[in-house]
PDB file of N, CA and C in Angstrom:
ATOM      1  N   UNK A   1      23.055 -35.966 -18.183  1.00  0.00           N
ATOM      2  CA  UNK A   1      22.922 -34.537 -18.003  1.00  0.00           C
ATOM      3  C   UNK A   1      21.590 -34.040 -18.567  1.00  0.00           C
ATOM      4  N   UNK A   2      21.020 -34.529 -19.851  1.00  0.00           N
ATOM      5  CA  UNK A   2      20.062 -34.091 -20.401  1.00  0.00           C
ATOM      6  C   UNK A   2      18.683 -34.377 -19.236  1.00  0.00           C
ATOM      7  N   UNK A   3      18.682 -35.708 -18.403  1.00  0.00           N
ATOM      8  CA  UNK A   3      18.089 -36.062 -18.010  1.00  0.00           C
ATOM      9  C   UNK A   3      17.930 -35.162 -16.833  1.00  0.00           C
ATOM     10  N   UNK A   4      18.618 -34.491 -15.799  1.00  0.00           N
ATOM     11  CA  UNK A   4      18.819 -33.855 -14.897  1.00  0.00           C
ATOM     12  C   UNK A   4      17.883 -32.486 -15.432  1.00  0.00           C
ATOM     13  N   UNK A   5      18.765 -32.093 -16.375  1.00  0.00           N
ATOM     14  CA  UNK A   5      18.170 -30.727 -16.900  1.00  0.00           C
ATOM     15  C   UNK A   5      16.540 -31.034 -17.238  1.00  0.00           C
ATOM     16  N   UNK A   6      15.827 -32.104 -17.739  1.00  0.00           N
ATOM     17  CA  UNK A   6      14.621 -32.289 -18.053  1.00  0.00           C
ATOM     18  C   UNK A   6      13.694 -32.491 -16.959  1.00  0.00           C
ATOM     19  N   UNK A   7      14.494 -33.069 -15.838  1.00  0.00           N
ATOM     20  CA  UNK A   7      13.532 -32.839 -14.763  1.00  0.00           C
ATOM     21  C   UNK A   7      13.479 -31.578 -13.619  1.00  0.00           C
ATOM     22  N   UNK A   8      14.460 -30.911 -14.219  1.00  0.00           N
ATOM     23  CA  UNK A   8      14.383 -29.170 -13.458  1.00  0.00           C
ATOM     24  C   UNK A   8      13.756 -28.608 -14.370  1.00  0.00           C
ATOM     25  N   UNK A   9      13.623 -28.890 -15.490  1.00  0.00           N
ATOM     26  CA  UNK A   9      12.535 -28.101 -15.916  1.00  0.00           C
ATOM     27  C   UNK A   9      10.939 -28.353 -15.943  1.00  0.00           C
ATOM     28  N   UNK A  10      10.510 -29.645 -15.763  1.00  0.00           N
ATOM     29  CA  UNK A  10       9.764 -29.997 -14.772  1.00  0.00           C
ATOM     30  C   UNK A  10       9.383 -29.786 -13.902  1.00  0.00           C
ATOM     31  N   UNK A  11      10.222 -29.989 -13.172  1.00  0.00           N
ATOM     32  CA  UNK A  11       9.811 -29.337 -11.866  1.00  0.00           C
ATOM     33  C   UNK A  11       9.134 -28.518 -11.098  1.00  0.00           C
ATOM     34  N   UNK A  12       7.702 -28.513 -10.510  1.00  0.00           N
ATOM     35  CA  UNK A  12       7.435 -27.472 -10.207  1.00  0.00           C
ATOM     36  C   UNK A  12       7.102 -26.818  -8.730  1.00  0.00           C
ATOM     37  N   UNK A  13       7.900 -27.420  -7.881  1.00  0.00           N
ATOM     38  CA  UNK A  13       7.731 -27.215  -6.617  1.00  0.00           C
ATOM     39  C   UNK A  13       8.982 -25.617  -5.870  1.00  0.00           C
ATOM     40  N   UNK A  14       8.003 -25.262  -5.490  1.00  0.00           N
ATOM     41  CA  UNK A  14       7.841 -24.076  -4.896  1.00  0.00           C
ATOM     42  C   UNK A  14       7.540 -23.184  -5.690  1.00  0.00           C
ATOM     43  N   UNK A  15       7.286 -23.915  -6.867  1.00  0.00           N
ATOM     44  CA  UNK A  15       6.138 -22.262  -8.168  1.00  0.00           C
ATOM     45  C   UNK A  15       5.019 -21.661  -7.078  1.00  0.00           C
ATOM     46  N   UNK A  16       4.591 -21.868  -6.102  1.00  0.00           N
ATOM     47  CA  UNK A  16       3.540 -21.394  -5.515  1.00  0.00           C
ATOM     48  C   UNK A  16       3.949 -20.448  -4.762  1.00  0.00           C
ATOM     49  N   UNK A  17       5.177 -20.714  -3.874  1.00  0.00           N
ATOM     50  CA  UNK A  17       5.965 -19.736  -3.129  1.00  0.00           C
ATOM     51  C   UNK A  17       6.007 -18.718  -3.694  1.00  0.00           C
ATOM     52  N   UNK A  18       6.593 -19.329  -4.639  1.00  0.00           N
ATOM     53  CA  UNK A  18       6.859 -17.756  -5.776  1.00  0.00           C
ATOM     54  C   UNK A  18       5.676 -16.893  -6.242  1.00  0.00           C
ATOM     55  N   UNK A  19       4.340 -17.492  -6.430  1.00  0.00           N
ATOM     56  CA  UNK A  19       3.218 -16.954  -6.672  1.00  0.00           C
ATOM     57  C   UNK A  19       3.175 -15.748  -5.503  1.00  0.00           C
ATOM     58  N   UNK A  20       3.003 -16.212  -4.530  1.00  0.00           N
ATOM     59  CA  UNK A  20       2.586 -15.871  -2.885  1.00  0.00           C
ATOM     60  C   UNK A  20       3.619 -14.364  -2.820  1.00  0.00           C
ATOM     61  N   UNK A  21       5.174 -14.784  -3.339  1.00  0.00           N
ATOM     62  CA  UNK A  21       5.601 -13.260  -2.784  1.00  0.00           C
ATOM     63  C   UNK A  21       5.559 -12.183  -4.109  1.00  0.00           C
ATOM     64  N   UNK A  22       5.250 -12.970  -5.083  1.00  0.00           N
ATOM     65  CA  UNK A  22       4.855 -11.991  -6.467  1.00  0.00           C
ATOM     66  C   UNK A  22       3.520 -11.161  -5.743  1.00  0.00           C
ATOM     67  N   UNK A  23       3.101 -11.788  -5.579  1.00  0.00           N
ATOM     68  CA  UNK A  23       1.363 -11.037  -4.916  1.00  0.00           C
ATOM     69  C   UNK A  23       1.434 -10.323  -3.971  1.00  0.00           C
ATOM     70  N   UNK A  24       1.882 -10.974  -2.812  1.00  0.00           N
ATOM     71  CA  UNK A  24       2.191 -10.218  -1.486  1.00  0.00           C
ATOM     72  C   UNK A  24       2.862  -8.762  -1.915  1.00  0.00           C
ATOM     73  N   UNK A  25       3.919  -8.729  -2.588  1.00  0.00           N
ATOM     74  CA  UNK A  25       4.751  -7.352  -3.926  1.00  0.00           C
ATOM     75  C   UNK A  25       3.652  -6.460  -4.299  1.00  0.00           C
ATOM     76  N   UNK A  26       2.835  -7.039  -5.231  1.00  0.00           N
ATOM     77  CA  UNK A  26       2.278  -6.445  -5.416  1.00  0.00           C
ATOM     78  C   UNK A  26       1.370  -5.162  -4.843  1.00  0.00           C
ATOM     79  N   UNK A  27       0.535  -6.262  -3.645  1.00  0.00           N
ATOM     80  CA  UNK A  27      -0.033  -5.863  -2.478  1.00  0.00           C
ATOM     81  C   UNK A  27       0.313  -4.852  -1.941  1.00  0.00           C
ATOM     82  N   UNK A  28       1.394  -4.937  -1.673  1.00  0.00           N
ATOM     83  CA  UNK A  28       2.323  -3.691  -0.775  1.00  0.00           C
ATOM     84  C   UNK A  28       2.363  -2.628  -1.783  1.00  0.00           C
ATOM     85  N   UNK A  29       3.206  -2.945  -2.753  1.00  0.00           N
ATOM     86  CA  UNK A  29       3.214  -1.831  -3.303  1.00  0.00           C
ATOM     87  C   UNK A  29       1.883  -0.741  -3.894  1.00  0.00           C
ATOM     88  N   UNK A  30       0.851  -1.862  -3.889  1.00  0.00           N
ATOM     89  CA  UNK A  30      -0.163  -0.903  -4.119  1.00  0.00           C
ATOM     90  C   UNK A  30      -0.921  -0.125  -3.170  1.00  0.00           C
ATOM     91  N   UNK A  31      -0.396  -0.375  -1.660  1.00  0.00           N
ATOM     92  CA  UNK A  31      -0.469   0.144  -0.765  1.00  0.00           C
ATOM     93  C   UNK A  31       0.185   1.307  -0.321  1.00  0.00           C
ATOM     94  N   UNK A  32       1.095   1.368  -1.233  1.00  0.00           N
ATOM     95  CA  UNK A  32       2.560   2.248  -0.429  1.00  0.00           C
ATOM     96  C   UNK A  32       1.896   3.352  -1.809  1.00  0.00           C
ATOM     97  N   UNK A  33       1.503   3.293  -2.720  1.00  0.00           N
ATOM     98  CA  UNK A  33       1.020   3.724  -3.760  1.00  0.00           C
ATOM     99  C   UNK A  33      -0.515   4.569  -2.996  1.00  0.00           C
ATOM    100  N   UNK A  34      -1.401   4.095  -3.139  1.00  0.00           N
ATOM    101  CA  UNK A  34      -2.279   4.754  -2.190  1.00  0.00           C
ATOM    102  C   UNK A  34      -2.318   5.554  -1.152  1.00  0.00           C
ATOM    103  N   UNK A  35      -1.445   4.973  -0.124  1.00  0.00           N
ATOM    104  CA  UNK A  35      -1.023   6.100   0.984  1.00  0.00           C
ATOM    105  C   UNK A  35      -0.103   7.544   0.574  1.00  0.00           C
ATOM    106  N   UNK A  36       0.474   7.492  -0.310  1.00  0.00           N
ATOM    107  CA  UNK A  36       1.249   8.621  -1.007  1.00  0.00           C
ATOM    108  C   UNK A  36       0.196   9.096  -1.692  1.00  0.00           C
ATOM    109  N   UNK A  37      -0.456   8.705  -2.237  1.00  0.00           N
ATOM    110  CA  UNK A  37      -1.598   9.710  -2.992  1.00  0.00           C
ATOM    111  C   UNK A  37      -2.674  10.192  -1.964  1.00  0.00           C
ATOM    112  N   UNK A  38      -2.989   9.760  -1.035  1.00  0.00           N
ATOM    113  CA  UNK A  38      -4.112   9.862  -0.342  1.00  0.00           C
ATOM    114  C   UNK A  38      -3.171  11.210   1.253  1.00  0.00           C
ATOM    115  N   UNK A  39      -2.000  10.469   1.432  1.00  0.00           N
ATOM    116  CA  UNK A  39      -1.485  11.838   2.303  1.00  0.00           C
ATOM    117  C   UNK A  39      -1.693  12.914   2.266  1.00  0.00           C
ATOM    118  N   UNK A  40      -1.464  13.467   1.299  1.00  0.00           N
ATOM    119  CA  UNK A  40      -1.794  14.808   0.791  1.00  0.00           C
ATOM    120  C   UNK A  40      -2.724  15.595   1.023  1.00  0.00           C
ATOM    121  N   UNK A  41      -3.210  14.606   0.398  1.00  0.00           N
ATOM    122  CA  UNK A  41      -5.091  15.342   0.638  1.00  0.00           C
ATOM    123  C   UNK A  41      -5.562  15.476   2.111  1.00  0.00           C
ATOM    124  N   UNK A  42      -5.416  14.309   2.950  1.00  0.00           N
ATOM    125  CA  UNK A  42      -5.540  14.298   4.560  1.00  0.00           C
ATOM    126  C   UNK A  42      -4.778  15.365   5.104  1.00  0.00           C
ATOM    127  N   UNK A  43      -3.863  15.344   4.902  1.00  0.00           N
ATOM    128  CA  UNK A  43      -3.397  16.633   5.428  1.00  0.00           C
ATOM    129  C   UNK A  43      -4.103  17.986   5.233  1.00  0.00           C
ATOM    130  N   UNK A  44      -4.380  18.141   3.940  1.00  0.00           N
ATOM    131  CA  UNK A  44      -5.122  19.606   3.462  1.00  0.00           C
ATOM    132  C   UNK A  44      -6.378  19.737   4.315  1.00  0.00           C
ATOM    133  N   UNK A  45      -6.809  18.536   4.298  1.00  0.00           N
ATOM    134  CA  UNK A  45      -8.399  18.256   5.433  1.00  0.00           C
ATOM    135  C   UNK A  45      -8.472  18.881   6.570  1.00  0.00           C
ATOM    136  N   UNK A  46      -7.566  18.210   7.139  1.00  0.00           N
ATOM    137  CA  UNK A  46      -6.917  18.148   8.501  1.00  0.00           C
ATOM    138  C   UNK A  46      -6.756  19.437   8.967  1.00  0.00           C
ATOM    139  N   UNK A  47      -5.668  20.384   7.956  1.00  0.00           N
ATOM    140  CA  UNK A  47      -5.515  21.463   8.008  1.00  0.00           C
ATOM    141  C   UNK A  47      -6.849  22.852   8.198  1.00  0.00           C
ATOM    142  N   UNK A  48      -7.773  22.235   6.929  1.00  0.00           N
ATOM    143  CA  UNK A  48      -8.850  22.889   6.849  1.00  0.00           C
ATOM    144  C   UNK A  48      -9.681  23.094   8.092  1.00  0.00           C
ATOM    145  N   UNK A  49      -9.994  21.973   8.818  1.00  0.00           N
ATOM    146  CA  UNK A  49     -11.040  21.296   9.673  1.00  0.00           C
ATOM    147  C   UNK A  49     -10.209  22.155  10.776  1.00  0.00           C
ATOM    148  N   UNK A  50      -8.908  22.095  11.091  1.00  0.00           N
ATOM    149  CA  UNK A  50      -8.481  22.646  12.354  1.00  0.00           C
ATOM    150  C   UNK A  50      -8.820  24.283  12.584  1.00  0.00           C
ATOM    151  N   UNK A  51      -8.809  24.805  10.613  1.00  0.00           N
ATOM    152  CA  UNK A  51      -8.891  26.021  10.743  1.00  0.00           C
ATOM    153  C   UNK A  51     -10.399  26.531  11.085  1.00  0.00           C
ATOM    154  N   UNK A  52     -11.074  25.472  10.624  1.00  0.00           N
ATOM    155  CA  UNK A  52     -12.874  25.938  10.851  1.00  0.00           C
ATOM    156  C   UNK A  52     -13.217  25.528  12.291  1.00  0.00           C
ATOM    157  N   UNK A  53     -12.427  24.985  13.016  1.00  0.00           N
ATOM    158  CA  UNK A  53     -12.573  25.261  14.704  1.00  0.00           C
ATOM    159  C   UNK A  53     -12.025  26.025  15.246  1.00  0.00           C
ATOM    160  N   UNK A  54     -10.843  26.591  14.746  1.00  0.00           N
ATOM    161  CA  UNK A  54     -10.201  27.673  15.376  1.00  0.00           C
ATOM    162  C   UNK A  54     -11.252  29.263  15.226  1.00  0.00           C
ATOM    163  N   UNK A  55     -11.664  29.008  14.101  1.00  0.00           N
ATOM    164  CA  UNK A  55     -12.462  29.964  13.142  1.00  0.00           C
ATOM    165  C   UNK A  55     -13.862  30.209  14.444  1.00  0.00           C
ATOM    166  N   UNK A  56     -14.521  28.969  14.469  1.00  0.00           N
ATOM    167  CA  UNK A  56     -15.849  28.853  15.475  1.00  0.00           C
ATOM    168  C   UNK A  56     -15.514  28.923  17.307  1.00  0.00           C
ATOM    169  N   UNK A  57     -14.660  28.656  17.287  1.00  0.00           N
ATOM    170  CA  UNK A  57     -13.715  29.126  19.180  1.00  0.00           C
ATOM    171  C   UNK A  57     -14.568  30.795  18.709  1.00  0.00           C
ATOM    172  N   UNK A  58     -14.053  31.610  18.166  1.00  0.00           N
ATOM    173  CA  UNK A  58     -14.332  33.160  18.148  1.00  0.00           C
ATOM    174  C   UNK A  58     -15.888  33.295  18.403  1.00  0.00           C
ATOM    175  N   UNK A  59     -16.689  32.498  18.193  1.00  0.00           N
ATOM    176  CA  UNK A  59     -17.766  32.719  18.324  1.00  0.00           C
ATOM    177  C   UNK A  59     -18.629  32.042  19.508  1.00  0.00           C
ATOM    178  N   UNK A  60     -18.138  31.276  20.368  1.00  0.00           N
ATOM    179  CA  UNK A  60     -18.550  30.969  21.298  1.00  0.00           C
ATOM    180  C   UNK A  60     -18.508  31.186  22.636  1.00  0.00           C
ATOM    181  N   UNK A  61     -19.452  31.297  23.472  1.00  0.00           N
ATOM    182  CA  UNK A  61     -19.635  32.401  24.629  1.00  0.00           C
ATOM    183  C   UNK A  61     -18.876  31.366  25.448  1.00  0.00           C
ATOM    184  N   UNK A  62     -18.372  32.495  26.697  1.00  0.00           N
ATOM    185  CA  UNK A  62     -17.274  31.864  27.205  1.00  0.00           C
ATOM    186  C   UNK A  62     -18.301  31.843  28.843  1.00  0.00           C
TER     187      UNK A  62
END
């Protein structure tokens, strides 16, 4: 038994797998993190920009 247990702890196959979706986690989430902070603001832009063409329509000869 000791022997079993000493070579699972050994063991190190699929430690890399595990690397790969620790990271990939990460990844995402720092993505999903960014886009929530950055929405906001695009929108306000967005908003702005639509209003400064609506704003310049009034001034252009038809």
């Amino acid at each position: 038994m000791i022997k079993v247990l000493n070579k699972f702890r050994t063991d190190e196959s699929g430690a890399v797998t595990v690397d790969w979706v620790v990271l990939t986690a990460a990844v995402v989430g720092m993505a999903m993190l960014t886009y929530a902070g950055l929405a906001e603001n695009t929108q306000t832009v967005t908003d702005a920009t639509g209003a400064a063409v609506l704003t310049a329509q009034d001034f252009l000869p038809n």
